[in-house]
PDB file of N, CA and C in Angstrom:
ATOM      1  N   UNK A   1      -1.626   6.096   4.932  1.00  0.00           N
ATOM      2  CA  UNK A   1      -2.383   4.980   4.451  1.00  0.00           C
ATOM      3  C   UNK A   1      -1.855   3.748   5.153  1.00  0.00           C
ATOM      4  N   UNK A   2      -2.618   2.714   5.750  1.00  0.00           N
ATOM      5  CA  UNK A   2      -2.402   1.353   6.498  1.00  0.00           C
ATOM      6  C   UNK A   2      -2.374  -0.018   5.792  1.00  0.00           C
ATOM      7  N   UNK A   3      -1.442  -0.597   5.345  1.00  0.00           N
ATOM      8  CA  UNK A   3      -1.844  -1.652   5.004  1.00  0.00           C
ATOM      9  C   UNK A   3      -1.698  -2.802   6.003  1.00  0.00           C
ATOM     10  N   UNK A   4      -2.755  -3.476   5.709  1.00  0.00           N
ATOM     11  CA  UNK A   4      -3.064  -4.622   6.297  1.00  0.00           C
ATOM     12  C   UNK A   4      -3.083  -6.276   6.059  1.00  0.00           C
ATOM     13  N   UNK A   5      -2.784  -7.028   6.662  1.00  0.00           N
ATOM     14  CA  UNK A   5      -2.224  -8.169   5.906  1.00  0.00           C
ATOM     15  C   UNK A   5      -2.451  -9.772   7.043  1.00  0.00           C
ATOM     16  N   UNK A   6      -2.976 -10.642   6.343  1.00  0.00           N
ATOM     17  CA  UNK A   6      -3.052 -11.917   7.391  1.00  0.00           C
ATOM     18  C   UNK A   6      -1.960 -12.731   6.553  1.00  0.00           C
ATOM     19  N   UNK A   7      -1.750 -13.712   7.626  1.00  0.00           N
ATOM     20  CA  UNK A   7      -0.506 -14.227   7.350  1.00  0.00           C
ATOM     21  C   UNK A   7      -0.972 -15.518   7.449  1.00  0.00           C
ATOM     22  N   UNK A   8      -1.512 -16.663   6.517  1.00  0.00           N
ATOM     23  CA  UNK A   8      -1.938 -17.898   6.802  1.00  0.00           C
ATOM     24  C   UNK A   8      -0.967 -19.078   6.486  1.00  0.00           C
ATOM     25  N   UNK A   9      -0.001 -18.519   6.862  1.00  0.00           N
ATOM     26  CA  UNK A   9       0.904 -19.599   6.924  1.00  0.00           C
ATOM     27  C   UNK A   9       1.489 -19.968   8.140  1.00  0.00           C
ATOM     28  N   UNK A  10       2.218 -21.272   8.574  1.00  0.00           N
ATOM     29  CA  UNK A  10       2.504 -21.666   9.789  1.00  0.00           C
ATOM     30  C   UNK A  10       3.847 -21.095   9.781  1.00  0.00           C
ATOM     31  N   UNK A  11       4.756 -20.401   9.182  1.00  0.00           N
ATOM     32  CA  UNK A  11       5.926 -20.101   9.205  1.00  0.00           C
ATOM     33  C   UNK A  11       5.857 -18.449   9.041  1.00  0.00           C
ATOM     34  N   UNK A  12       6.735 -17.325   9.635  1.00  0.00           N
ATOM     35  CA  UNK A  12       6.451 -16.120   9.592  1.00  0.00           C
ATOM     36  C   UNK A  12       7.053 -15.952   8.576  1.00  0.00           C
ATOM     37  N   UNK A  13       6.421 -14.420   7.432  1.00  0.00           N
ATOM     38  CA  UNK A  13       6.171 -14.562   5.991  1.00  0.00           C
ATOM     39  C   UNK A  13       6.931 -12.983   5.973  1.00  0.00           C
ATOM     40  N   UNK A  14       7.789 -12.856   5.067  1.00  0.00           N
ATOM     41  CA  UNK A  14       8.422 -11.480   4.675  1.00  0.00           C
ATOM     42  C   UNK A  14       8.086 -10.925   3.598  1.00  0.00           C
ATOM     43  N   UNK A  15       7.222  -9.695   3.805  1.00  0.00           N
ATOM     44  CA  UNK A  15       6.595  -9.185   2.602  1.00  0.00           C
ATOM     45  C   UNK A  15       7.831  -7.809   2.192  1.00  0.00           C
ATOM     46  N   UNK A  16       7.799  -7.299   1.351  1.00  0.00           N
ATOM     47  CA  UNK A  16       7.841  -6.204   0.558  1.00  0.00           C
ATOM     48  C   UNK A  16       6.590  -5.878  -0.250  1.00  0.00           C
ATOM     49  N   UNK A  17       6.245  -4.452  -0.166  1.00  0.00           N
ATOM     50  CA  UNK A  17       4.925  -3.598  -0.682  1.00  0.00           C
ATOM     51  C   UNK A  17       5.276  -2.368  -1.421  1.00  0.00           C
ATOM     52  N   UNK A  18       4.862  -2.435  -2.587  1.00  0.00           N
ATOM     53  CA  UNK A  18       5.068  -0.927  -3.293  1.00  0.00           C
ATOM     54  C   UNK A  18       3.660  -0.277  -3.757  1.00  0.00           C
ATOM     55  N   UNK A  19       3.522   0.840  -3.759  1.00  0.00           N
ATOM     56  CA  UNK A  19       2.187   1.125  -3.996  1.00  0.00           C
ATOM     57  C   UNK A  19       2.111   1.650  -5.603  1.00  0.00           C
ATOM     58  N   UNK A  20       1.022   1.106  -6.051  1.00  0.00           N
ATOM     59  CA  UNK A  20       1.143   1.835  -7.268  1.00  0.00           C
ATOM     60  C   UNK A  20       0.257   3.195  -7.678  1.00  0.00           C
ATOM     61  N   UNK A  21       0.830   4.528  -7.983  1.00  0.00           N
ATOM     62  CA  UNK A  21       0.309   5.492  -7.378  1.00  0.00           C
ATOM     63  C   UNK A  21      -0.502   6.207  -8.448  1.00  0.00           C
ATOM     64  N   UNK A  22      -0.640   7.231  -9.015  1.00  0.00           N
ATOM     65  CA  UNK A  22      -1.635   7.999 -10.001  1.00  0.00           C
ATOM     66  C   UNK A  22      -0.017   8.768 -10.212  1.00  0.00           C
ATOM     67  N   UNK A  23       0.521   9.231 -11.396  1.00  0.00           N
ATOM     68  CA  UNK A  23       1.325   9.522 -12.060  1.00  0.00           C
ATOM     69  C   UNK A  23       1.176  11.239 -10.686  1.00  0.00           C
ATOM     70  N   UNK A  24       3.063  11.839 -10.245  1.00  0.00           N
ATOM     71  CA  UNK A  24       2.911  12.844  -9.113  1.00  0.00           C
ATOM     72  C   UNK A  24       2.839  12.493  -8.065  1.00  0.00           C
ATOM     73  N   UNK A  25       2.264  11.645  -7.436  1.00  0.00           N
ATOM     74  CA  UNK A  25       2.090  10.944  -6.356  1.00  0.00           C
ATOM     75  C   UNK A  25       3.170  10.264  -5.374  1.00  0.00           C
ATOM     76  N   UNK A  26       3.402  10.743  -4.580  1.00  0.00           N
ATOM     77  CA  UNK A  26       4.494  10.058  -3.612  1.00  0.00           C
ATOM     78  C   UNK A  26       4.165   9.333  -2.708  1.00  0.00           C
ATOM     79  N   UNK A  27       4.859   8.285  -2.374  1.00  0.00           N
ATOM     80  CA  UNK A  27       4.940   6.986  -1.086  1.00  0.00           C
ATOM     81  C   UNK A  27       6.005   6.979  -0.251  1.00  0.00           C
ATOM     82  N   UNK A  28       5.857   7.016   0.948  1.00  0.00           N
ATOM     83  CA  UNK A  28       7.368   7.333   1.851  1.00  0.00           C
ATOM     84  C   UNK A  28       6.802   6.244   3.208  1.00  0.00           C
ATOM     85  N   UNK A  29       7.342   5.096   3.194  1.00  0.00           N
ATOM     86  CA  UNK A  29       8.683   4.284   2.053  1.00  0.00           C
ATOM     87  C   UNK A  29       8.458   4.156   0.799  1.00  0.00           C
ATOM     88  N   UNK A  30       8.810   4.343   0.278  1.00  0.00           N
ATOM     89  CA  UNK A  30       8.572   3.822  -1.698  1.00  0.00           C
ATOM     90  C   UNK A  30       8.387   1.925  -1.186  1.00  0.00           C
ATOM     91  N   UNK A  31       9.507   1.168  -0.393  1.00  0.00           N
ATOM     92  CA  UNK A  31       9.233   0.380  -0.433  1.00  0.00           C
ATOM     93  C   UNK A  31       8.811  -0.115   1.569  1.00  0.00           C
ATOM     94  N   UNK A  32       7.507  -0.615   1.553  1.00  0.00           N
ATOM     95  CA  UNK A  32       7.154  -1.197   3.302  1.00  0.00           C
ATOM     96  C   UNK A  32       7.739  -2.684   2.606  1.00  0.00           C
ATOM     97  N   UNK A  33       8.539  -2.736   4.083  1.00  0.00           N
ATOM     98  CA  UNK A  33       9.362  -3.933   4.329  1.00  0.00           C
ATOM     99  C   UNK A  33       8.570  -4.484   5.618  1.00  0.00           C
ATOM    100  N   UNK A  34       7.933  -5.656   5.945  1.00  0.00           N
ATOM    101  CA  UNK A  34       7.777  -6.126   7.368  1.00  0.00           C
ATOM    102  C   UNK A  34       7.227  -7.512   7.150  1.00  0.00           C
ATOM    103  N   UNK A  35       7.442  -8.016   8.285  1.00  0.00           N
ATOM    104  CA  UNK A  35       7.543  -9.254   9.052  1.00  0.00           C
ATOM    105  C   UNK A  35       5.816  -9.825   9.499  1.00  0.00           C
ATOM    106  N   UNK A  36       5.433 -11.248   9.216  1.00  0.00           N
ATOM    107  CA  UNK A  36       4.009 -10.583   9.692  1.00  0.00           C
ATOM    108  C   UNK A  36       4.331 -12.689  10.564  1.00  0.00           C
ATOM    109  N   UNK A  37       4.212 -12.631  11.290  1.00  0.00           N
ATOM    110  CA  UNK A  37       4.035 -13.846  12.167  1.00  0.00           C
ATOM    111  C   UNK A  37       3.008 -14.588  11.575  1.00  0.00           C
ATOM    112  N   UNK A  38       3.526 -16.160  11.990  1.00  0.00           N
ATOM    113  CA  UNK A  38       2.404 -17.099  11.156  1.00  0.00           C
ATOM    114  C   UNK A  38       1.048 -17.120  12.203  1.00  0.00           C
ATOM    115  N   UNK A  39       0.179 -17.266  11.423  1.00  0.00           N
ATOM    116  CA  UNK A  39      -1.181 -17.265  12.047  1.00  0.00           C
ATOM    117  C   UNK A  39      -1.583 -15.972  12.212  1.00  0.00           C
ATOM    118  N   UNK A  40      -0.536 -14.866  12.046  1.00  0.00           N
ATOM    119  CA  UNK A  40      -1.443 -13.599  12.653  1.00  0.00           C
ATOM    120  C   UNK A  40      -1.506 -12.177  11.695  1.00  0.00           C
ATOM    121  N   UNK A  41      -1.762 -11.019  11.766  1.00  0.00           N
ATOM    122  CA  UNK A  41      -2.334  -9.981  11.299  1.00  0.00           C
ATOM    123  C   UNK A  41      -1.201  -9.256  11.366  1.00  0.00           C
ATOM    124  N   UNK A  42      -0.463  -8.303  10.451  1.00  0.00           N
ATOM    125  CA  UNK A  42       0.431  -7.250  10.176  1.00  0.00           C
ATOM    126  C   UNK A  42      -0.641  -6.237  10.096  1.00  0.00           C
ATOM    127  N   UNK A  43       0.715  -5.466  10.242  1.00  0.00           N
ATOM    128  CA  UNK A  43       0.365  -4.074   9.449  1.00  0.00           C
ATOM    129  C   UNK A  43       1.274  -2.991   9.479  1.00  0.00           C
ATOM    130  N   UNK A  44       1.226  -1.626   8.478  1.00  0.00           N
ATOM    131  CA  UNK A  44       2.432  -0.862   8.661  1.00  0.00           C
ATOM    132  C   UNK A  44       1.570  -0.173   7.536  1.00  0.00           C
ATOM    133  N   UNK A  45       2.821   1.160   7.854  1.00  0.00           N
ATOM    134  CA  UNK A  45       2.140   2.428   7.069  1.00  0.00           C
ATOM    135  C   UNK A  45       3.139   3.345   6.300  1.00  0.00           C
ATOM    136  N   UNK A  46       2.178   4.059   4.973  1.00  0.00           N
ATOM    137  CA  UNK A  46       2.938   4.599   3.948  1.00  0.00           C
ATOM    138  C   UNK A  46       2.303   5.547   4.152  1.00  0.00           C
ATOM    139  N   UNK A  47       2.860   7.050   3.966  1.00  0.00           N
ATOM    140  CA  UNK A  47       2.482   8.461   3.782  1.00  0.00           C
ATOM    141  C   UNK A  47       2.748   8.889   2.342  1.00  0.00           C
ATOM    142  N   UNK A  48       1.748   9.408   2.093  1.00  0.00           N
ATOM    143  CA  UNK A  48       1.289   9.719   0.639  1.00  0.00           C
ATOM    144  C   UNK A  48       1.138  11.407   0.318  1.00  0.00           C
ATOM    145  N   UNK A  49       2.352  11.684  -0.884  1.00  0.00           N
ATOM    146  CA  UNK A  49       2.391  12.934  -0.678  1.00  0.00           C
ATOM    147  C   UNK A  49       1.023  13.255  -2.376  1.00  0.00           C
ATOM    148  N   UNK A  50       0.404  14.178  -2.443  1.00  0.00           N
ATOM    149  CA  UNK A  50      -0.312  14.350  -3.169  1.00  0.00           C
ATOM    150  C   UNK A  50       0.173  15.874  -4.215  1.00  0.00           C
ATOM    151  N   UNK A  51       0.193  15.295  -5.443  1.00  0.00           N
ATOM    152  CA  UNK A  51       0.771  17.121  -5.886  1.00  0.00           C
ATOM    153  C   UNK A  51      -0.618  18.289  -5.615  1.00  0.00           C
ATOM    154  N   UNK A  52       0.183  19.058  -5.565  1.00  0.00           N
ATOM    155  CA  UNK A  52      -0.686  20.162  -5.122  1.00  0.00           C
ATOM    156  C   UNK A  52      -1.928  20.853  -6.219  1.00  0.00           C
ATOM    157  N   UNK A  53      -1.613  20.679  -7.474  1.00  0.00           N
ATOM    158  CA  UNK A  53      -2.337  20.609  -8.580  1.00  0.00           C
ATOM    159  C   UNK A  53      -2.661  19.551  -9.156  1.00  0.00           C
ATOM    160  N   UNK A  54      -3.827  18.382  -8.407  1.00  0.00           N
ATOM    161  CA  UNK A  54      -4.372  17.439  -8.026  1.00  0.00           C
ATOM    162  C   UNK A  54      -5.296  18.069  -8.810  1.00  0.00           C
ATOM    163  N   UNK A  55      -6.041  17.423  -9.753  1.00  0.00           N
ATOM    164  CA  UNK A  55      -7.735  18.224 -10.398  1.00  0.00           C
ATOM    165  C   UNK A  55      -9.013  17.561  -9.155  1.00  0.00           C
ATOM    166  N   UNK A  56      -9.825  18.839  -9.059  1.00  0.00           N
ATOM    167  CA  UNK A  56     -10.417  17.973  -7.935  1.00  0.00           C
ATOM    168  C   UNK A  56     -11.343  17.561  -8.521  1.00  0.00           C
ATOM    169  N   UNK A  57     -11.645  17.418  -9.827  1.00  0.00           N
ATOM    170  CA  UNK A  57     -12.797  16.372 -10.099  1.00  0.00           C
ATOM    171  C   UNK A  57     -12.595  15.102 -10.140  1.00  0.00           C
ATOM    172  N   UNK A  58     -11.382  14.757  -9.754  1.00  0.00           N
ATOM    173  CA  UNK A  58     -11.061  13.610  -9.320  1.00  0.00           C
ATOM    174  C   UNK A  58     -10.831  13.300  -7.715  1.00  0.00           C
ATOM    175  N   UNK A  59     -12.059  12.891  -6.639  1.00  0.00           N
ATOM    176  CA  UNK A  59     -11.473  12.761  -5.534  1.00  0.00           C
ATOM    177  C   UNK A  59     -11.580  11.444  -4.610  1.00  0.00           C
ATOM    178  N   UNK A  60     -11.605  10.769  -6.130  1.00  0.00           N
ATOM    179  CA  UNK A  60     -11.558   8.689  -5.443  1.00  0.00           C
ATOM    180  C   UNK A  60     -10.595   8.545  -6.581  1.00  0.00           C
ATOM    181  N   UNK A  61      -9.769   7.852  -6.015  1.00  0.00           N
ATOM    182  CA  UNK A  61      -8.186   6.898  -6.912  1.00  0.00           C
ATOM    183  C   UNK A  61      -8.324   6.085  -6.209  1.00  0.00           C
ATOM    184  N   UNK A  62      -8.001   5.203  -7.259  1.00  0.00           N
ATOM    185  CA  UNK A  62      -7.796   3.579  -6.763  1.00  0.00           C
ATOM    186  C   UNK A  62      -5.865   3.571  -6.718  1.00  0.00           C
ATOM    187  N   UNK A  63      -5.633   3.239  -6.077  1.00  0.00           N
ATOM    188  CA  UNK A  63      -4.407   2.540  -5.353  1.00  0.00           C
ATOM    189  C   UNK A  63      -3.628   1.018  -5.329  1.00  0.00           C
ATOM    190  N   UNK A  64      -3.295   0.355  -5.913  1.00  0.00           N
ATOM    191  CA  UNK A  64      -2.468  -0.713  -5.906  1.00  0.00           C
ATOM    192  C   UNK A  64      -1.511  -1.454  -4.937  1.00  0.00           C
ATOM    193  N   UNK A  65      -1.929  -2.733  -4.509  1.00  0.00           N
ATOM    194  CA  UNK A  65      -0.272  -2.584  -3.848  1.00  0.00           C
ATOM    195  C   UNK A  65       0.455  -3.971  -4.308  1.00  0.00           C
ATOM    196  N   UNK A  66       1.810  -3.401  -5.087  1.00  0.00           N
ATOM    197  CA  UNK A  66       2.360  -4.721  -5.584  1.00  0.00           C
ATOM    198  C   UNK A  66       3.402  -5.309  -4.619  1.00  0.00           C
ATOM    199  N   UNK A  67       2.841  -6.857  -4.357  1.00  0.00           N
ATOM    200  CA  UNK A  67       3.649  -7.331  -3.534  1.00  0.00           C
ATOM    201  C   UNK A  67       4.355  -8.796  -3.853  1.00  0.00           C
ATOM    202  N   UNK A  68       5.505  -8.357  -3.076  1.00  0.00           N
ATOM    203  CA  UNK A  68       6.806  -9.834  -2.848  1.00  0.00           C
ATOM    204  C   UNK A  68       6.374 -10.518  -1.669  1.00  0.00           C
ATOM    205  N   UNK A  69       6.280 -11.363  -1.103  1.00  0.00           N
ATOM    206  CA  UNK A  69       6.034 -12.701  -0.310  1.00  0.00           C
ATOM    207  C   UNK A  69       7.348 -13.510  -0.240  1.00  0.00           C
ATOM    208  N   UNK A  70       8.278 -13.485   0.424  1.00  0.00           N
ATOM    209  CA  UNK A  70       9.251 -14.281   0.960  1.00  0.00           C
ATOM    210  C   UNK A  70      10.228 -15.051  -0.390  1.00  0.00           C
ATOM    211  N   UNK A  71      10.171 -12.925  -1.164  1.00  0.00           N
ATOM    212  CA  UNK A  71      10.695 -13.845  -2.129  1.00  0.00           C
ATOM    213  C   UNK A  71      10.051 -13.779  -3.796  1.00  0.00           C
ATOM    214  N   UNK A  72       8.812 -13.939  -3.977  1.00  0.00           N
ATOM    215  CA  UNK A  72       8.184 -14.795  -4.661  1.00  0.00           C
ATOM    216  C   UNK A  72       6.996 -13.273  -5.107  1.00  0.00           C
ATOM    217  N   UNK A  73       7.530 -12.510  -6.419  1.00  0.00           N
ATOM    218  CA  UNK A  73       6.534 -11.654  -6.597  1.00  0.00           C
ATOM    219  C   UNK A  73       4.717 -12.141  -7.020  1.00  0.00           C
ATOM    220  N   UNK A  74       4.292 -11.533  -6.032  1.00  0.00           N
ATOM    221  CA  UNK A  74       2.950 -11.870  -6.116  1.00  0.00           C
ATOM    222  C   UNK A  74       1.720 -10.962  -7.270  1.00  0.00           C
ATOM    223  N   UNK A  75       2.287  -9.665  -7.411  1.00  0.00           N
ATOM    224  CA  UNK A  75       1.860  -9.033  -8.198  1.00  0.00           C
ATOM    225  C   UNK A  75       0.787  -8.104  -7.368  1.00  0.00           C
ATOM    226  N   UNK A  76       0.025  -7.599  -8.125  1.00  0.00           N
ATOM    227  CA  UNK A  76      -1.055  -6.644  -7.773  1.00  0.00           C
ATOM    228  C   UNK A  76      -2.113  -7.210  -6.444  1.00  0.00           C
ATOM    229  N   UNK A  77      -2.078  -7.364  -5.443  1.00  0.00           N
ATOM    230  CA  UNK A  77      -3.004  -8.406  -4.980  1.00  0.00           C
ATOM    231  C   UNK A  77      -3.951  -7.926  -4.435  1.00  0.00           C
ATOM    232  N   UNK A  78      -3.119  -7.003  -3.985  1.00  0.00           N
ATOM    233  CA  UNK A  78      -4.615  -5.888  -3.422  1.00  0.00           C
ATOM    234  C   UNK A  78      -4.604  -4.451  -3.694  1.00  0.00           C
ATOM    235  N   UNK A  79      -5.734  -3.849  -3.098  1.00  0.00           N
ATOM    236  CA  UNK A  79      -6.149  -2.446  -4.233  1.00  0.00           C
ATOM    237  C   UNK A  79      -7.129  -1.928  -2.555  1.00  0.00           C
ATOM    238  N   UNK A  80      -7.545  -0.544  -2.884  1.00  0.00           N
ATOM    239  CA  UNK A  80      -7.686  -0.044  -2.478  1.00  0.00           C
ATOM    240  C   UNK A  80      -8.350   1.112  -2.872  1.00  0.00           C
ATOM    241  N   UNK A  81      -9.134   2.533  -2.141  1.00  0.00           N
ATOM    242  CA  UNK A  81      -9.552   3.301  -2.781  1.00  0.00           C
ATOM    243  C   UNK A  81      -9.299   4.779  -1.450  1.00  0.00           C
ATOM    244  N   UNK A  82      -8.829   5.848  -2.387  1.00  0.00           N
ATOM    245  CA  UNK A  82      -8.229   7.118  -1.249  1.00  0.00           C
ATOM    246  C   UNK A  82      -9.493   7.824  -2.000  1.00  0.00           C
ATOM    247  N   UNK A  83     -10.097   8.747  -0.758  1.00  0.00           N
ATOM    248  CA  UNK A  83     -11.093   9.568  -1.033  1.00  0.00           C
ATOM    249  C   UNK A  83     -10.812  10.839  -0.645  1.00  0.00           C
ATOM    250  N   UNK A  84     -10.189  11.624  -1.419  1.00  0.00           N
ATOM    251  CA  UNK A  84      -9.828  13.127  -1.010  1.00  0.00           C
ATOM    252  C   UNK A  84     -10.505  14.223  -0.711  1.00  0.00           C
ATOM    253  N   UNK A  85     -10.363  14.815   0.480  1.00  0.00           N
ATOM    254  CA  UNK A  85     -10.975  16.164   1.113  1.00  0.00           C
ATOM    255  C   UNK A  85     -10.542  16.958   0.684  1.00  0.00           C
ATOM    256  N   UNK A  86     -10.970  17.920   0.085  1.00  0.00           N
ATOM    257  CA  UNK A  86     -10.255  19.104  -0.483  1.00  0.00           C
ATOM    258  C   UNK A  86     -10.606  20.650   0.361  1.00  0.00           C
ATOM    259  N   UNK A  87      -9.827  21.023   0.780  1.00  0.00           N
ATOM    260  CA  UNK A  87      -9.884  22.198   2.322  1.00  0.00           C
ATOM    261  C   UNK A  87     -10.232  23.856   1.496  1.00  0.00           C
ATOM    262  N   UNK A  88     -10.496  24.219   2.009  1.00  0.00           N
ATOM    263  CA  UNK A  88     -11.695  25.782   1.246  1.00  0.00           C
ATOM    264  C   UNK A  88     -10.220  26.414   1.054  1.00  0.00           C
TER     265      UNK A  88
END
């Protein structure tokens, strides 16, 4: 999974990102650490482990990502949605 991020500030901005997951669910990093330059576009990536007894009548989760800003918890700010393929 990619997160993506603009940086509208004139000074480069240090985020921390945790994802908030569906109870089983793994994030590797648990925590994305990165750097995003002022004026411009980040990005960086989390691998998502899924338990294997996943019900598949569920195959859209919404996703969370709680974030720190240089510091300064920002909370839930953005969200997201994973749409799962489920293989025969």
């Amino acid at each position: 999974m990619e997160l993506r991020v603009r940086n509208y500030r004139t000074i480069p901005m240090q985020l921390e990102v945790e994802l908030e997951l569906p109870v089983g669910w793994k994030a590797s990093p648990e925590t994305l650490r990165l750097t995003v330059p002022p004026n411009q576009d980040g990005a960086g990536s989390f691998t998502l482990s899924i338990p294997e007894n996943w019900d598949r009548a569920k195959p859209r989760v919404a996703v969370a990502a709680d974030v720190v800003a240089d510091g300064e918890y920002l909370g839930e700010i953005a969200e997201g949605v994973v749409d799962l393929q489920f293989g025969a």
